[in-house]
Protein backbone atom coordinates (compact mmCIF):
# COMPACT_ATOMS: atom_id res chain seq x y z
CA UNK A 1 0.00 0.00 0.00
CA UNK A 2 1.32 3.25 -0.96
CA UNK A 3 2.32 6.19 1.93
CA UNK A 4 0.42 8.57 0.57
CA UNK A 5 -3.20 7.18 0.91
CA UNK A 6 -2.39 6.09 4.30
CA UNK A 7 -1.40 9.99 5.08
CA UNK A 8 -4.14 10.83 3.90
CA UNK A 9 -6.24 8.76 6.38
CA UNK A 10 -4.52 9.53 9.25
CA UNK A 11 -4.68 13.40 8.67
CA UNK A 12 -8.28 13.08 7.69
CA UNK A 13 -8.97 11.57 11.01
CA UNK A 14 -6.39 14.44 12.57
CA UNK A 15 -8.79 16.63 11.17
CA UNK A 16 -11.90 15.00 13.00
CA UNK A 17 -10.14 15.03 16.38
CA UNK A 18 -9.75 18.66 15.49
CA UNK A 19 -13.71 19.33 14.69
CA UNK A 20 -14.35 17.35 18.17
CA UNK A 21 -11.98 19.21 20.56
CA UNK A 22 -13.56 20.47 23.45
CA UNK A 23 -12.91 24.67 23.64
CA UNK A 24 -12.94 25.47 27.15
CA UNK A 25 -13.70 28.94 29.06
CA UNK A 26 -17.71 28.69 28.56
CA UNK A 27 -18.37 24.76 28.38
CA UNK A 28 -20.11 22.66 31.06
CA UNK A 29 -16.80 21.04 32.35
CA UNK A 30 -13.65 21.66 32.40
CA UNK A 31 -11.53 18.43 33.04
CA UNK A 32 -7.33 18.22 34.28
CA UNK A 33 -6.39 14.81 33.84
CA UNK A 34 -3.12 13.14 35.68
CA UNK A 35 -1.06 9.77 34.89
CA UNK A 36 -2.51 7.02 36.67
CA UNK A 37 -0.25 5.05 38.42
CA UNK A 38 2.16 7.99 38.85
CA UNK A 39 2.35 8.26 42.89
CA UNK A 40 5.69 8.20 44.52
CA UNK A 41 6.65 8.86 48.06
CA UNK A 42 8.07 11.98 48.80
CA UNK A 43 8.92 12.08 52.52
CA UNK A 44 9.64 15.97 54.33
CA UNK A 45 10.79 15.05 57.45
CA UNK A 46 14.59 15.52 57.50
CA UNK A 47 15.69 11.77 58.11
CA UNK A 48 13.27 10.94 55.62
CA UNK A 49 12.35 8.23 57.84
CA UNK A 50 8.70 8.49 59.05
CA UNK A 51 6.28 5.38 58.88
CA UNK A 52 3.51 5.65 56.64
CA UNK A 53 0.42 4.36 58.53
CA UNK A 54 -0.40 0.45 57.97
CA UNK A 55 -2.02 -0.16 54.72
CA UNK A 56 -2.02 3.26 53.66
CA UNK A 57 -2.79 3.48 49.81
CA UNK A 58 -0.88 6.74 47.91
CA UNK A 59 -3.47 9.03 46.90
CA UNK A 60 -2.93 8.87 42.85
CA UNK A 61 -4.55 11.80 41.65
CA UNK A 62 -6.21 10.64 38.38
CA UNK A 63 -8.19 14.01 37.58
CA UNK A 64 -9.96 17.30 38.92
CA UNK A 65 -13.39 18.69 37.05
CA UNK A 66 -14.35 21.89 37.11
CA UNK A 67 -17.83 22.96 36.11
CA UNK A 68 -20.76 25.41 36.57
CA UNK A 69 -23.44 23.27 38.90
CA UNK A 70 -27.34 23.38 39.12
CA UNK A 71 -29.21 21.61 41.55
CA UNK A 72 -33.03 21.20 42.23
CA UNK A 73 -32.15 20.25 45.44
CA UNK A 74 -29.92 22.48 46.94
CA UNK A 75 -30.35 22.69 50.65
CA UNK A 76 -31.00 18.70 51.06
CA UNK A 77 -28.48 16.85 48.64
CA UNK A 78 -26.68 19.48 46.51
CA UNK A 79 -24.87 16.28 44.95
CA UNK A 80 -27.32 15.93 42.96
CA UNK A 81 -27.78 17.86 39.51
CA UNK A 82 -26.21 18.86 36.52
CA UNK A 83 -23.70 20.27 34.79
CA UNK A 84 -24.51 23.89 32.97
CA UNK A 85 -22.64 26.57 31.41
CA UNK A 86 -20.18 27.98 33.75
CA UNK A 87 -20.42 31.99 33.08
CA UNK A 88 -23.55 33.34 34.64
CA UNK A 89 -23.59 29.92 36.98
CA UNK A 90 -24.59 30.90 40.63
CA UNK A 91 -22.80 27.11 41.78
CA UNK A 92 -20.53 25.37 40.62
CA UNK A 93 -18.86 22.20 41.34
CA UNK A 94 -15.18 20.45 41.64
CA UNK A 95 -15.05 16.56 41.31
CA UNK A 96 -11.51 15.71 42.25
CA UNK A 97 -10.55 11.95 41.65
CA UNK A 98 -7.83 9.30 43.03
CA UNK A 99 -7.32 5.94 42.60
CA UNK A 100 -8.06 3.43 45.31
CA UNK A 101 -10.14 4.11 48.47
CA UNK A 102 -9.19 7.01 50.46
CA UNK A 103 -10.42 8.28 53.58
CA UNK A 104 -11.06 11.84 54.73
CA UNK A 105 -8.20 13.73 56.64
CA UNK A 106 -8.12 13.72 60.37
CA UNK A 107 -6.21 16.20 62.39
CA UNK A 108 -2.07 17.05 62.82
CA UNK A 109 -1.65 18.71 65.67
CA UNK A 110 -1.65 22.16 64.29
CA UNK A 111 -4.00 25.09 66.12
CA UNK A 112 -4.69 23.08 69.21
CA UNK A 113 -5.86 19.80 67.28
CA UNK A 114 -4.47 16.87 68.54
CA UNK A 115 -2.98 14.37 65.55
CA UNK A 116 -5.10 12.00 64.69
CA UNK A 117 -4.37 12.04 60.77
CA UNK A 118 -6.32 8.33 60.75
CA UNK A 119 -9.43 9.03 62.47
CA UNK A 120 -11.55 8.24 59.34
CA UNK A 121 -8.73 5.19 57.72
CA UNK A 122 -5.98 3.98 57.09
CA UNK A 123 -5.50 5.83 54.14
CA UNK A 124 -6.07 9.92 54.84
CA UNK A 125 -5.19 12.59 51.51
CA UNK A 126 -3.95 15.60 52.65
CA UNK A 127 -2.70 18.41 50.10
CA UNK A 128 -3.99 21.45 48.08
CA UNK A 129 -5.43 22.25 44.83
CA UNK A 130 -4.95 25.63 43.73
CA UNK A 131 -7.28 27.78 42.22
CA UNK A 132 -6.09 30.84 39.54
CA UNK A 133 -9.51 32.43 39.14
CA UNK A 134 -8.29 35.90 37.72
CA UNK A 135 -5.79 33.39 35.41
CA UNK A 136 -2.94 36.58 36.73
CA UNK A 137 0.51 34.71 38.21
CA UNK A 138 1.27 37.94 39.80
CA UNK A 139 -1.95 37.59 42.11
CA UNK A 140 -2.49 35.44 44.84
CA UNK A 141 -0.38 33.03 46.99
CA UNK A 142 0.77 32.28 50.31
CA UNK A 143 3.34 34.13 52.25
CA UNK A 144 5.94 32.72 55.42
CA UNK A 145 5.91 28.71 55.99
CA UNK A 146 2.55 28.34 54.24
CA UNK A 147 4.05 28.77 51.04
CA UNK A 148 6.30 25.73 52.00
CA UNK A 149 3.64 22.86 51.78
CA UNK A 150 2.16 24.29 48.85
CA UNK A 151 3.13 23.35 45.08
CA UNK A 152 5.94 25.74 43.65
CA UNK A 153 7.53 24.73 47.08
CA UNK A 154 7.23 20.92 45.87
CA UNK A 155 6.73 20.11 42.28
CA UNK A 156 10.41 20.03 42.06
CA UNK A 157 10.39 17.18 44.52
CA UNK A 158 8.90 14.93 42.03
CA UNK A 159 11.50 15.92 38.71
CA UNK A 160 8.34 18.12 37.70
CA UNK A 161 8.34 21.22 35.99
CA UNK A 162 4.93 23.03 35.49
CA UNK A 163 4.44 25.12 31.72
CA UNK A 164 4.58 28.71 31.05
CA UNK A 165 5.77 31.46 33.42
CA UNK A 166 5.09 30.05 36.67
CA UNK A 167 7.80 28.03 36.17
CA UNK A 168 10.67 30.80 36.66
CA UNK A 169 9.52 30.35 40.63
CA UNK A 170 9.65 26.73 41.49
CA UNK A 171 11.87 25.88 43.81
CA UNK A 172 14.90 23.46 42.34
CA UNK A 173 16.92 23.07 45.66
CA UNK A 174 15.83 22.39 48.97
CA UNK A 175 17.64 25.40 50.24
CA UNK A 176 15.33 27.87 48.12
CA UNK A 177 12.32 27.24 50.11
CA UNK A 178 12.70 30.26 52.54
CA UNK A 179 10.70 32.58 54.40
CA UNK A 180 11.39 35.76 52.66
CA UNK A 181 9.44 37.17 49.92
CA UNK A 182 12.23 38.85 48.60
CA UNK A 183 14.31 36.15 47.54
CA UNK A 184 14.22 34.08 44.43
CA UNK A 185 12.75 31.99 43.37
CA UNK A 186 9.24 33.51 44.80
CA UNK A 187 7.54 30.46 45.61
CA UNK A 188 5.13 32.28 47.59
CA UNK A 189 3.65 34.12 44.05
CA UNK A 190 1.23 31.24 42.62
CA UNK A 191 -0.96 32.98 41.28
CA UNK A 192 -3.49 30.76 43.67
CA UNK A 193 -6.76 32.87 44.61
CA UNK A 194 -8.21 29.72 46.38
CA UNK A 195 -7.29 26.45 46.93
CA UNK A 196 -9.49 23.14 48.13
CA UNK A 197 -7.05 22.78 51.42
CA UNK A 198 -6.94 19.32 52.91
CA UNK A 199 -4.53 20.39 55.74
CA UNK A 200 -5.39 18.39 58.70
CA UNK A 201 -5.45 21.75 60.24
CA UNK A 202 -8.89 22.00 61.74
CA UNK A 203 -11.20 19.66 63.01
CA UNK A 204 -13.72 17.97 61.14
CA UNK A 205 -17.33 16.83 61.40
CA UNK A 206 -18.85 13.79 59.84
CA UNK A 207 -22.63 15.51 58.47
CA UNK A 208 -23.52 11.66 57.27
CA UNK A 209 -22.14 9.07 57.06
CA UNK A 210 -22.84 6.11 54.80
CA UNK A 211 -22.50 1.58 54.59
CA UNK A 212 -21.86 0.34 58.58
CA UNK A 213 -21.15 3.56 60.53
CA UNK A 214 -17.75 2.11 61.92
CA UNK A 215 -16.26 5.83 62.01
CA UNK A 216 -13.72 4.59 59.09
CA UNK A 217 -14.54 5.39 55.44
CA UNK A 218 -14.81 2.06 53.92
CA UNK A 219 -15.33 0.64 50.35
CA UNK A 220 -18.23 1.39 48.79
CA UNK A 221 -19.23 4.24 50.90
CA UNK A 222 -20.07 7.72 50.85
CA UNK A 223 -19.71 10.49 53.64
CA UNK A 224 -20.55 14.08 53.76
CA UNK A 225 -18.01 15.74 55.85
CA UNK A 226 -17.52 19.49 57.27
CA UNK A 227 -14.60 21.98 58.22
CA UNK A 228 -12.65 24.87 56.36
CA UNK A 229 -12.06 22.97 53.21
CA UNK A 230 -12.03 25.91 50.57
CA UNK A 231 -9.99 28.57 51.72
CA UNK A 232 -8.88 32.00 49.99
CA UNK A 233 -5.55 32.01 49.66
CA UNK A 234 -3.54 33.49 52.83
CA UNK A 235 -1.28 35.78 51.10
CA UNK A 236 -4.42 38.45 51.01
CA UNK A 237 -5.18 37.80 55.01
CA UNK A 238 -3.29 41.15 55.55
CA UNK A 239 -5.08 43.16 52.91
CA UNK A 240 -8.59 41.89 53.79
CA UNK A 241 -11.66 43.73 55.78
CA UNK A 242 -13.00 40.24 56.50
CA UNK A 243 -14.15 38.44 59.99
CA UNK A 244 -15.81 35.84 61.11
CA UNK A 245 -13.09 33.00 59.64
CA UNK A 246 -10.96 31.11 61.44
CA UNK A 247 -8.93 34.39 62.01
CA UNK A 248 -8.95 37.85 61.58
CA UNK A 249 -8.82 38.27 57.04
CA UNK A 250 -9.22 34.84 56.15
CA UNK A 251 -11.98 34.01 53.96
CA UNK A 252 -12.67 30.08 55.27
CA UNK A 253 -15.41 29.54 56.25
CA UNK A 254 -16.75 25.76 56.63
CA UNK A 255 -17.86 23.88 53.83
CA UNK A 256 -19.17 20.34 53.22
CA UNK A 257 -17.37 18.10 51.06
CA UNK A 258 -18.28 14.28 49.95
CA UNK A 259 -15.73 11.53 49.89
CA UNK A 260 -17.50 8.66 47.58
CA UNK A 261 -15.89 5.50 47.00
CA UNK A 262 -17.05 3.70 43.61
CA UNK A 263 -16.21 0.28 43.50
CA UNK A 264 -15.99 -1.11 40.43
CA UNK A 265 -13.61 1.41 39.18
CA UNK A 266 -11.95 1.74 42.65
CA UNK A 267 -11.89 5.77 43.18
CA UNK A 268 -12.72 7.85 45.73
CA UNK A 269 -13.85 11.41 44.24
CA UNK A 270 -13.93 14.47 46.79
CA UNK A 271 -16.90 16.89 45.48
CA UNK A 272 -17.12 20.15 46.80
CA UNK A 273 -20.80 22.65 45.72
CA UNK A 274 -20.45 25.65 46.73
CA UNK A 275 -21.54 29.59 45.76
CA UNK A 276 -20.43 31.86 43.26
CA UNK A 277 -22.46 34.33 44.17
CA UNK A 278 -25.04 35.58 46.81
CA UNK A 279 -28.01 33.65 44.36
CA UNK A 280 -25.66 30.29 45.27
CA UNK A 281 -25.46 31.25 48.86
CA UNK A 282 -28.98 31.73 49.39
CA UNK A 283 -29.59 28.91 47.27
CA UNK A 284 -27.67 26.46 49.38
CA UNK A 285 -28.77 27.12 52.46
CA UNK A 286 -32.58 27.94 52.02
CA UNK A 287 -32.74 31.60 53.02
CA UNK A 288 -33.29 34.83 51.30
CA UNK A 289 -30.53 36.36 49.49
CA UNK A 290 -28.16 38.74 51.44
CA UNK A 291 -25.90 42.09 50.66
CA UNK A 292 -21.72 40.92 50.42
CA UNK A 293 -20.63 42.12 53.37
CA UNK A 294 -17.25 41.74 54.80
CA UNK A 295 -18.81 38.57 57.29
CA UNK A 296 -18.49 34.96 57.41
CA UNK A 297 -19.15 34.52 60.52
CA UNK A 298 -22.38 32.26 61.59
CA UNK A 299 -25.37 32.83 59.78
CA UNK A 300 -23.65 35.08 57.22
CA UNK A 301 -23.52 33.72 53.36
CA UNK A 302 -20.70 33.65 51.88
CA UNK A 303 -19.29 32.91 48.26
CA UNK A 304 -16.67 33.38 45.47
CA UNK A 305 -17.76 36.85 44.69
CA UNK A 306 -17.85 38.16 47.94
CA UNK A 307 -14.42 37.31 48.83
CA UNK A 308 -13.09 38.38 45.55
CA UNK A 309 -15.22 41.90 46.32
CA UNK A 310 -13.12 42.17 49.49
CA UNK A 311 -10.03 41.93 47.39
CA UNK A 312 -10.94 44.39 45.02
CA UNK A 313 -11.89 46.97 48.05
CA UNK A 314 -8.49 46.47 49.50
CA UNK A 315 -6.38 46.72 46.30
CA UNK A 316 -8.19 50.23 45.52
CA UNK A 317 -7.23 51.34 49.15
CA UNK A 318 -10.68 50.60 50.88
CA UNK A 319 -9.51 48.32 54.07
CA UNK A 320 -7.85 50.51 56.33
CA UNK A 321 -5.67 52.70 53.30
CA UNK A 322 -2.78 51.30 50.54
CA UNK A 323 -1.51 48.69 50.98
CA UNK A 324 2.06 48.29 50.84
CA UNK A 325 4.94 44.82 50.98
CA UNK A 326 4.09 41.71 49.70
CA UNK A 327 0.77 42.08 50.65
CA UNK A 328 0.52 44.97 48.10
CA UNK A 329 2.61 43.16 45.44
CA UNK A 330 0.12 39.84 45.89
CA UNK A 331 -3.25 41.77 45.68
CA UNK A 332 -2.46 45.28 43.73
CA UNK A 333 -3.94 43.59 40.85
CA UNK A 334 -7.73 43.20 41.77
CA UNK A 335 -8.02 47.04 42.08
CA UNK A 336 -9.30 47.70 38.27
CA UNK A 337 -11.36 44.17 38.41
CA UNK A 338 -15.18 43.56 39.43
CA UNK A 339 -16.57 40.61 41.54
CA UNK A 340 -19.41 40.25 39.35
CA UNK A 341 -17.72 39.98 36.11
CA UNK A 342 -18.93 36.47 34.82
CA UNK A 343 -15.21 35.51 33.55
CA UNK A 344 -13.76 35.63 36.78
CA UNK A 345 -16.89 33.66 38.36
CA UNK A 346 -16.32 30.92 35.43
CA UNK A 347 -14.76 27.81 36.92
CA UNK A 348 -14.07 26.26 33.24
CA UNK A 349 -11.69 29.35 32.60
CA UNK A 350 -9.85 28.71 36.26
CA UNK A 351 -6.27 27.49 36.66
CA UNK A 352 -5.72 24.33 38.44
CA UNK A 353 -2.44 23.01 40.43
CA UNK A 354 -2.32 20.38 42.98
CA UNK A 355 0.15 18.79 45.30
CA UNK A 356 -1.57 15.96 47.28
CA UNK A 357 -0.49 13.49 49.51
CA UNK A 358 -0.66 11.63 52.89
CA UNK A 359 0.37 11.39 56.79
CA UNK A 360 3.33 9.88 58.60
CA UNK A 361 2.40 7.82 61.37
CA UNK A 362 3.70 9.67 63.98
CA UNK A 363 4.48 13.64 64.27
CA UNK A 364 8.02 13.84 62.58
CA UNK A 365 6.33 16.02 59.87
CA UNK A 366 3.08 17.78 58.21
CA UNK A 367 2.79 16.03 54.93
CA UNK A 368 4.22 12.96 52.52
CA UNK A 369 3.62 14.33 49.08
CA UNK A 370 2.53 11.61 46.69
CA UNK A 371 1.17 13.15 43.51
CA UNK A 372 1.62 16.52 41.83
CA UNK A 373 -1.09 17.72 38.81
CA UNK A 374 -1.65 19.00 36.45
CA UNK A 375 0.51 20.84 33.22
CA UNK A 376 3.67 19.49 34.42
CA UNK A 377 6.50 17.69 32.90
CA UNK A 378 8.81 15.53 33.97
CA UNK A 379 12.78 16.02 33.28
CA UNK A 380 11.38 19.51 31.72
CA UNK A 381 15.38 20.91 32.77
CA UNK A 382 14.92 24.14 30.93
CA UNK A 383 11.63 24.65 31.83
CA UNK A 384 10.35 24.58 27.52
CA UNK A 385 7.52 22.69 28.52
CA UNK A 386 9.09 19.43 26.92
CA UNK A 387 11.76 16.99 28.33
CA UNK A 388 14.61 16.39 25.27
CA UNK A 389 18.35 16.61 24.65
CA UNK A 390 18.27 20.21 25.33
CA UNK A 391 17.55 19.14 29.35
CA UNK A 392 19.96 15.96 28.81
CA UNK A 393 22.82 18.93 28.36
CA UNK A 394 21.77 21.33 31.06
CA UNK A 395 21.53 18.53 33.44
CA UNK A 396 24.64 16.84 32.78
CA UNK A 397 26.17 20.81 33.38
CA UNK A 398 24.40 21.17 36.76
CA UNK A 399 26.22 18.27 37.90
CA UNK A 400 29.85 19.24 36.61
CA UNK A 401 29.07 22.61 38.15
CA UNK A 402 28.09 20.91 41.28
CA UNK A 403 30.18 18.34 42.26
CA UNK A 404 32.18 18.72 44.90
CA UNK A 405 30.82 22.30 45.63
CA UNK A 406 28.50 23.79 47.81
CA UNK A 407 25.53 21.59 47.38
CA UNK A 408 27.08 18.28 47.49
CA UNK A 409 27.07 16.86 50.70
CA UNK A 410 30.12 14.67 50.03
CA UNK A 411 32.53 17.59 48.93
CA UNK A 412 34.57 15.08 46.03
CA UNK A 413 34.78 15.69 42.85
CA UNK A 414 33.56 12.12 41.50
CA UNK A 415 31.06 13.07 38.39
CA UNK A 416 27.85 12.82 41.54
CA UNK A 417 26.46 15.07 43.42
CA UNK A 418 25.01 14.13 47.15
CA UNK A 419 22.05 16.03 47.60
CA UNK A 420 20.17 13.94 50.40
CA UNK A 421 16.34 13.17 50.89
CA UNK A 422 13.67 14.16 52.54
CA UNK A 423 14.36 17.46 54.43
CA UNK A 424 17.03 18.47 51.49
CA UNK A 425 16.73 18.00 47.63
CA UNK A 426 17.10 18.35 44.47
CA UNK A 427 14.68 18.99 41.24
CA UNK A 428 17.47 17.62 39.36
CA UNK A 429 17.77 14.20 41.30
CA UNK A 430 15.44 12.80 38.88
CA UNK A 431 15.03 9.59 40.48
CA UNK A 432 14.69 11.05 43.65
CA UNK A 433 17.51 8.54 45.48
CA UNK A 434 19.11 11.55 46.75
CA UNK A 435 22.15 12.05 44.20
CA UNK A 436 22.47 13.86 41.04
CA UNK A 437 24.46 11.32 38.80
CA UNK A 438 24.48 9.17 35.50
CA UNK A 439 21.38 7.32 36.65
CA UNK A 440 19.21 10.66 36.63
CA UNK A 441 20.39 11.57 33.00
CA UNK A 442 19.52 8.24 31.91
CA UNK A 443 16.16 9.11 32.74
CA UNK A 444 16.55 11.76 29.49
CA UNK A 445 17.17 11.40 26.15
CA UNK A 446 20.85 11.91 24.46
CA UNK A 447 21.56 14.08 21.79
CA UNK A 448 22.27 11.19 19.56
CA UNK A 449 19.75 9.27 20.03
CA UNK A 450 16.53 11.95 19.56
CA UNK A 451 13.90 11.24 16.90
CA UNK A 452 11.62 13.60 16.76
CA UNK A 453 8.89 11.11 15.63
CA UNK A 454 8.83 9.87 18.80
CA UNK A 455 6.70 12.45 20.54
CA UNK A 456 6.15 10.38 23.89
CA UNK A 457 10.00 9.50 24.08
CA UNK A 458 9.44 6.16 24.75
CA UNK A 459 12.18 4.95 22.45
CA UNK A 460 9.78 4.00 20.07
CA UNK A 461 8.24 5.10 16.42
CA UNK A 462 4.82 4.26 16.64
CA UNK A 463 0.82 5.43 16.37
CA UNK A 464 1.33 6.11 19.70
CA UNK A 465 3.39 8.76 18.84
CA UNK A 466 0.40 10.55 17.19
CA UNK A 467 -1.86 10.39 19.79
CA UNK A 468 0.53 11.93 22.27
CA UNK A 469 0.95 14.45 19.61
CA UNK A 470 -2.06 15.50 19.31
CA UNK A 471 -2.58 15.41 23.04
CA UNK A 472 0.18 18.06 23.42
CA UNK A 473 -1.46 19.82 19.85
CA UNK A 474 -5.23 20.35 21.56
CA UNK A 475 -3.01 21.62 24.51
CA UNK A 476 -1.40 24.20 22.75
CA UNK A 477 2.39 22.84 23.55
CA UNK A 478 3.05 21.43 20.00
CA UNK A 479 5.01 23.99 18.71
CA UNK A 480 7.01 21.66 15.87
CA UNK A 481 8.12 24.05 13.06
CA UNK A 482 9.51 26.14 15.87
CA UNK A 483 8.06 29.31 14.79
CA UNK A 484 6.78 30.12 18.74
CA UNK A 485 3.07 28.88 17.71
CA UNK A 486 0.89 25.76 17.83
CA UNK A 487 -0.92 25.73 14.26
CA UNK A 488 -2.23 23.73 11.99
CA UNK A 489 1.41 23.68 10.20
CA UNK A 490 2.96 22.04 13.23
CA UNK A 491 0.18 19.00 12.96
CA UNK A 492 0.64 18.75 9.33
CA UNK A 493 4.72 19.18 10.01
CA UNK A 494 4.38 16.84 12.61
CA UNK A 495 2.60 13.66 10.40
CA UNK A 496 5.20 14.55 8.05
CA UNK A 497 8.05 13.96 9.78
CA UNK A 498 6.54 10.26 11.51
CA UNK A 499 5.62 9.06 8.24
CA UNK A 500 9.64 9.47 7.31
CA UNK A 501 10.23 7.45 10.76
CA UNK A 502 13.66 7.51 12.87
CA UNK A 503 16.88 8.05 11.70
C-alpha cells in the first residue's frame, strides 16, 4: 500500500479530532487529567524516615473537574444535579478523583488539634489544589511557611516542571524554600486565589455518614463531611476587611465536602458545591438572598464573589488605606477588576495546580507528598515545557558545576552530586535517590539518540506517537516548526516527519 493514501487517512482523522476538541472557558466542564499510576513517596521530614500508617494506599490523583453546577435540590443533597454553562452559573462544582479508596483527613496537631491524621482510615489525603480564578501569576499566593507545603515549594520534589511562566519560581533546591518574599525563586507568588485545602489543620465533622457507621470510610461508601475545606488564599489575610473566619482576614469559612468510593472502578472522588455568588449562597442554604458584606461569621452567606469583592476593596485602598509589601505586590492587581464579572466567576476558565499526599504515622512532619497535577513535565530541565536533549545537556552541566561544591554533601569531585532526601533535595535528582548522577540523566534522552517522531519518548516510532501528539497539539504545547506557535502547520509538520520514521 502506498504512503500517501495512508497519510491521507490519518490526517483526515487528525482533522476530525480537530472538529471534536472540546474549547474550554464557557463549556459545562472543564476536566485536568493526571497519569494514573504515577504516585511516589516523597517524605519531608529531615531523616526521611517516618512510617507511613499500615495499609495506607498513595493518593494517585487521576483528575480534577471543574464545572458550573445546578441543583433542584440544593439545601437537602446538593450532589445531585447537573452540569450547565459555567459563566452566569450561581454554583458550581469540583469533582476531584484518586485511585483506590481514600479516607477523609483527620487532624495534625496544628492550632490546638491533637494528631489524629487516621481518624476516618488507614489511608487519609492531605494536600492542596490551587485555584487561579483571575488566570494573573502575579496575584495570589501564600506568604511565610505556608508557602512551604504548597506546590511551587514541591513540584520540584517529584523531577516536575509546570508550563509557562510560573515556572521561573519553582523551587529546584531544597535550600530555596525560605521565608522571605524577597528572595528568588518567589515560591510564595502562585498565582493561587483559592485552593481546596486538605490540611489536617482544623477539626472535622462527619454531616452523614454512609455503609456500617464504623467511624472509618470504607469501600463502597459515601460520607458528607464538614470543616474549612475551601480557603482563599492566605497571602491576602493582611489586605482583607473580613471576619468571622478562622482568624482575623481569612476568607474560610466551613464547607461540606463528599468523599464517595465507587467500587468497580476503585476511586474515591472528593466533590465540593459551593456559591459563586449571593443567588448560590442563598440557594444552598434555604434563606433569602443577602448584601456581600465583609462577614463569614455564623449565619452570614458567603461565596466566590464576595471574597473576591473584598479583594478588590483592598487593592483600591478601601480596608484601612494602601496597601504596601508583599501584601501589596500579591493583591495590587484586583483594584481595576469587578466581583461580578462572569469571567472571573467561570470555573471552566480557572487554573488548576495540585500537590496531594498523605500522613506519617507519627508527628516527625506535616505532609508525605505523593502526587503533583496537572501541566507538568517531567525532566522539563529548561523549563520549555518538553523533556529532550536540550535538558539531557543542562543537566549533565548542573552536575559538573556541582560536584564537589556547595551543594554536594560529600565535597569530592567524582562526576555525583550528594544532595540527600527528605528534608534536602534536588529537582534535578530525577530519580529522587538523593544524588544527582548518571542514573538521573539516563532518565533523558541523548543528543544522539533523539527522533523527533517519537513524541512520547518512549524509544519507540509508533501510532502512539500521534496520539501523544495531538494530546500536546489540543493543549497548545506542540510547537514543531519552531516558529513560537501551535498551528495547523505544526500538525501537518508533525505527520510529516513520523511518516519518514527515525533516523
Amino acid at each position: 500500500m502506498s504512503r500517501a493514501p495512508a497519510q491521507s487517512r490519518l490526517l483526515l482523522g487528525a482533522v476530525a479530532l480537530l472538529a471534536a476538541a472540546p474549547v474550554f472557558g464557557g463549556d459545562d466542564v472543564r476536566v485536568h487529567t493526571d497519569a494514573a499510576g504515577d504516585a511516589t513517596i516523597r517524605r519531608t521530614d529531615a531523616q526521611n524516615n517516618c512510617p507511613l500508617g499500615p495499609g495506607c494506599t498513595l493518593p494517585d490523583l487521576l483528575e480534577a473537574r471543574l464545572m458550573g453546577w445546578t441543583t433542584p435540590t440544593p439545601t437537602t443533597d446538593p450532589y445531585n444535579g447537573a452540569p450547565r454553562q459555567g459563566r452566569g452559573a450561581n454554583l458550581f462544582r469540583l469533582d476531584v478523583k484518586f485511585a483506590g479508596l481514600l479516607n477523609p483527613p483527620g487532624t495534625l496537631g496544628a492550632g490546638g488539634t491533637a494528631f489524629d491524621p487516621f481518624a476516618f482510615g488507614p489511608s487519609p489525603v492531605f494536600g492542596f489544589l490551587e485555584l487561579d480564578m483571575d488566570r494573573d501569576r502575579d496575584t495570589g499566593g501564600e506568604l511565610g511557611g505556608s508557602a512551604h507545603s504548597r506546590y511551587l515549594a514541591n513540584v520540584g520534589r517529584f523531577g516536575r516542571m509546570p508550563e509557562g511562566s510560573i515556572s521561573g519560581r519553582v523551587a529546584r533546591w531544597s535550600d530555596e524554600v525560605d521565608t522571605d518574599f524577597a528572595t528568588a525563586p518567589q515560591i510564595e507568588r502562585s498565582g493561587a486565589d483559592w485552593a481546596l485545602t486538605l490540611c489536617g489543620c482544623n477539626n472535622v465533622t462527619v454531616i452523614s455518614e454512609g455503609g456500617n457507621a464504623n467511624g472509618v470510610l470504607d469501600a463502597g461508601e459515601t460520607w458528607v463531611v464538614r470543616s474549612r475545606f475551601f480557603k482563599r488564599s492566605g497571602g491576602y489575610q493582611g489586605a482583607s476587611g473580613m471576619f468571622g473566619g478562622s482568624a482575623p482576614g481569612l476568607y474560610d469559612p466551613p464547607v461540606n465536602l463528599r468523599f464517595a468510593h465507587d467500587v468497580q472502578s476503585n476511586t474515591t472522588t472528593i466533590s465540593l458545591v459551593w456559591a459563586l455568588n449571593a443567588a448560590g449562597a442563598a440557594a444552598l442554604t434555604g434563606q433569602t438572598q443577602q448584601a456581600y458584606d465583609q462577614s463569614i461569621a455564623a449565619g452570614s452567606h458567603a461565596s466566590v464573589a464576595e471574597g473576591l469583592r473584598d479583594l478588590i476593596i483592598a487593592a483600591q485602598g478601601g480596608n484601612g488605606g494602601p496597601l504596601i509589601g508583599p501584601v501589596h505586590t500579591l493583591t495590587n492587581g484586583w483594584a481595576d477588576e469587578s466581583h461580578n464579572d462572569e469571567q472571573l466567576l467561570d470555573p471552566t476558565r480557572w487554573r488548576v495546580a495540585a500537590l496531594f499526599g498523605t500522613a506519617c504515622a507519627d508527628a516527625a512532619a506535616l505532609y508525605v507528598w505523593t502526587d503533583t497535577g496537572f501541566e507538568d513535565t517531567f525532566g522539563d530541565c529548561n523549563a520549555d515545557g518538553d523533556a529532550n536533549t536540550a535538558d539531557y545537556a543542562l543537566l549533565d552541566g548542573i552536575i559538573e558545576a556541582n560536584d564537589g561544591g556547595p551543594r554536594d554533601l560529600d565535597g569530592v569531585v567524582n562526576g555525583r552530586v550528594l544532595v540527600g532526601l527528605g528534608g534536602a533535595w534536588s529537582f534535578y535528582d530525577l530519580n529522587a535517590d538523593g544524588v544527582i548522577d548518571d542514573d538521573d540523566l539516563d532518565m533523558l534522552i541523548e543528543p544522539a539518540e533523539e527522533c523527533p517522531a517519537d513524541w512520547n519518548r518512549d524509544g519507540q516510532h509508533n501510532t502512539l506517537d500521534v496520539f501523544a501528539f495531538l494530546t500536546s497539539w489540543f493543549a497548545g504545547h506542540a510547537d514543531f516548526d519552531g516558529d513560537g506557535h501551535t498551528t495547523l502547520l505544526d500538525l501537518f509538520a508533525y505527520l510529516n516527519t513520523w511518516f519518514g520514521g527515525c533516523p
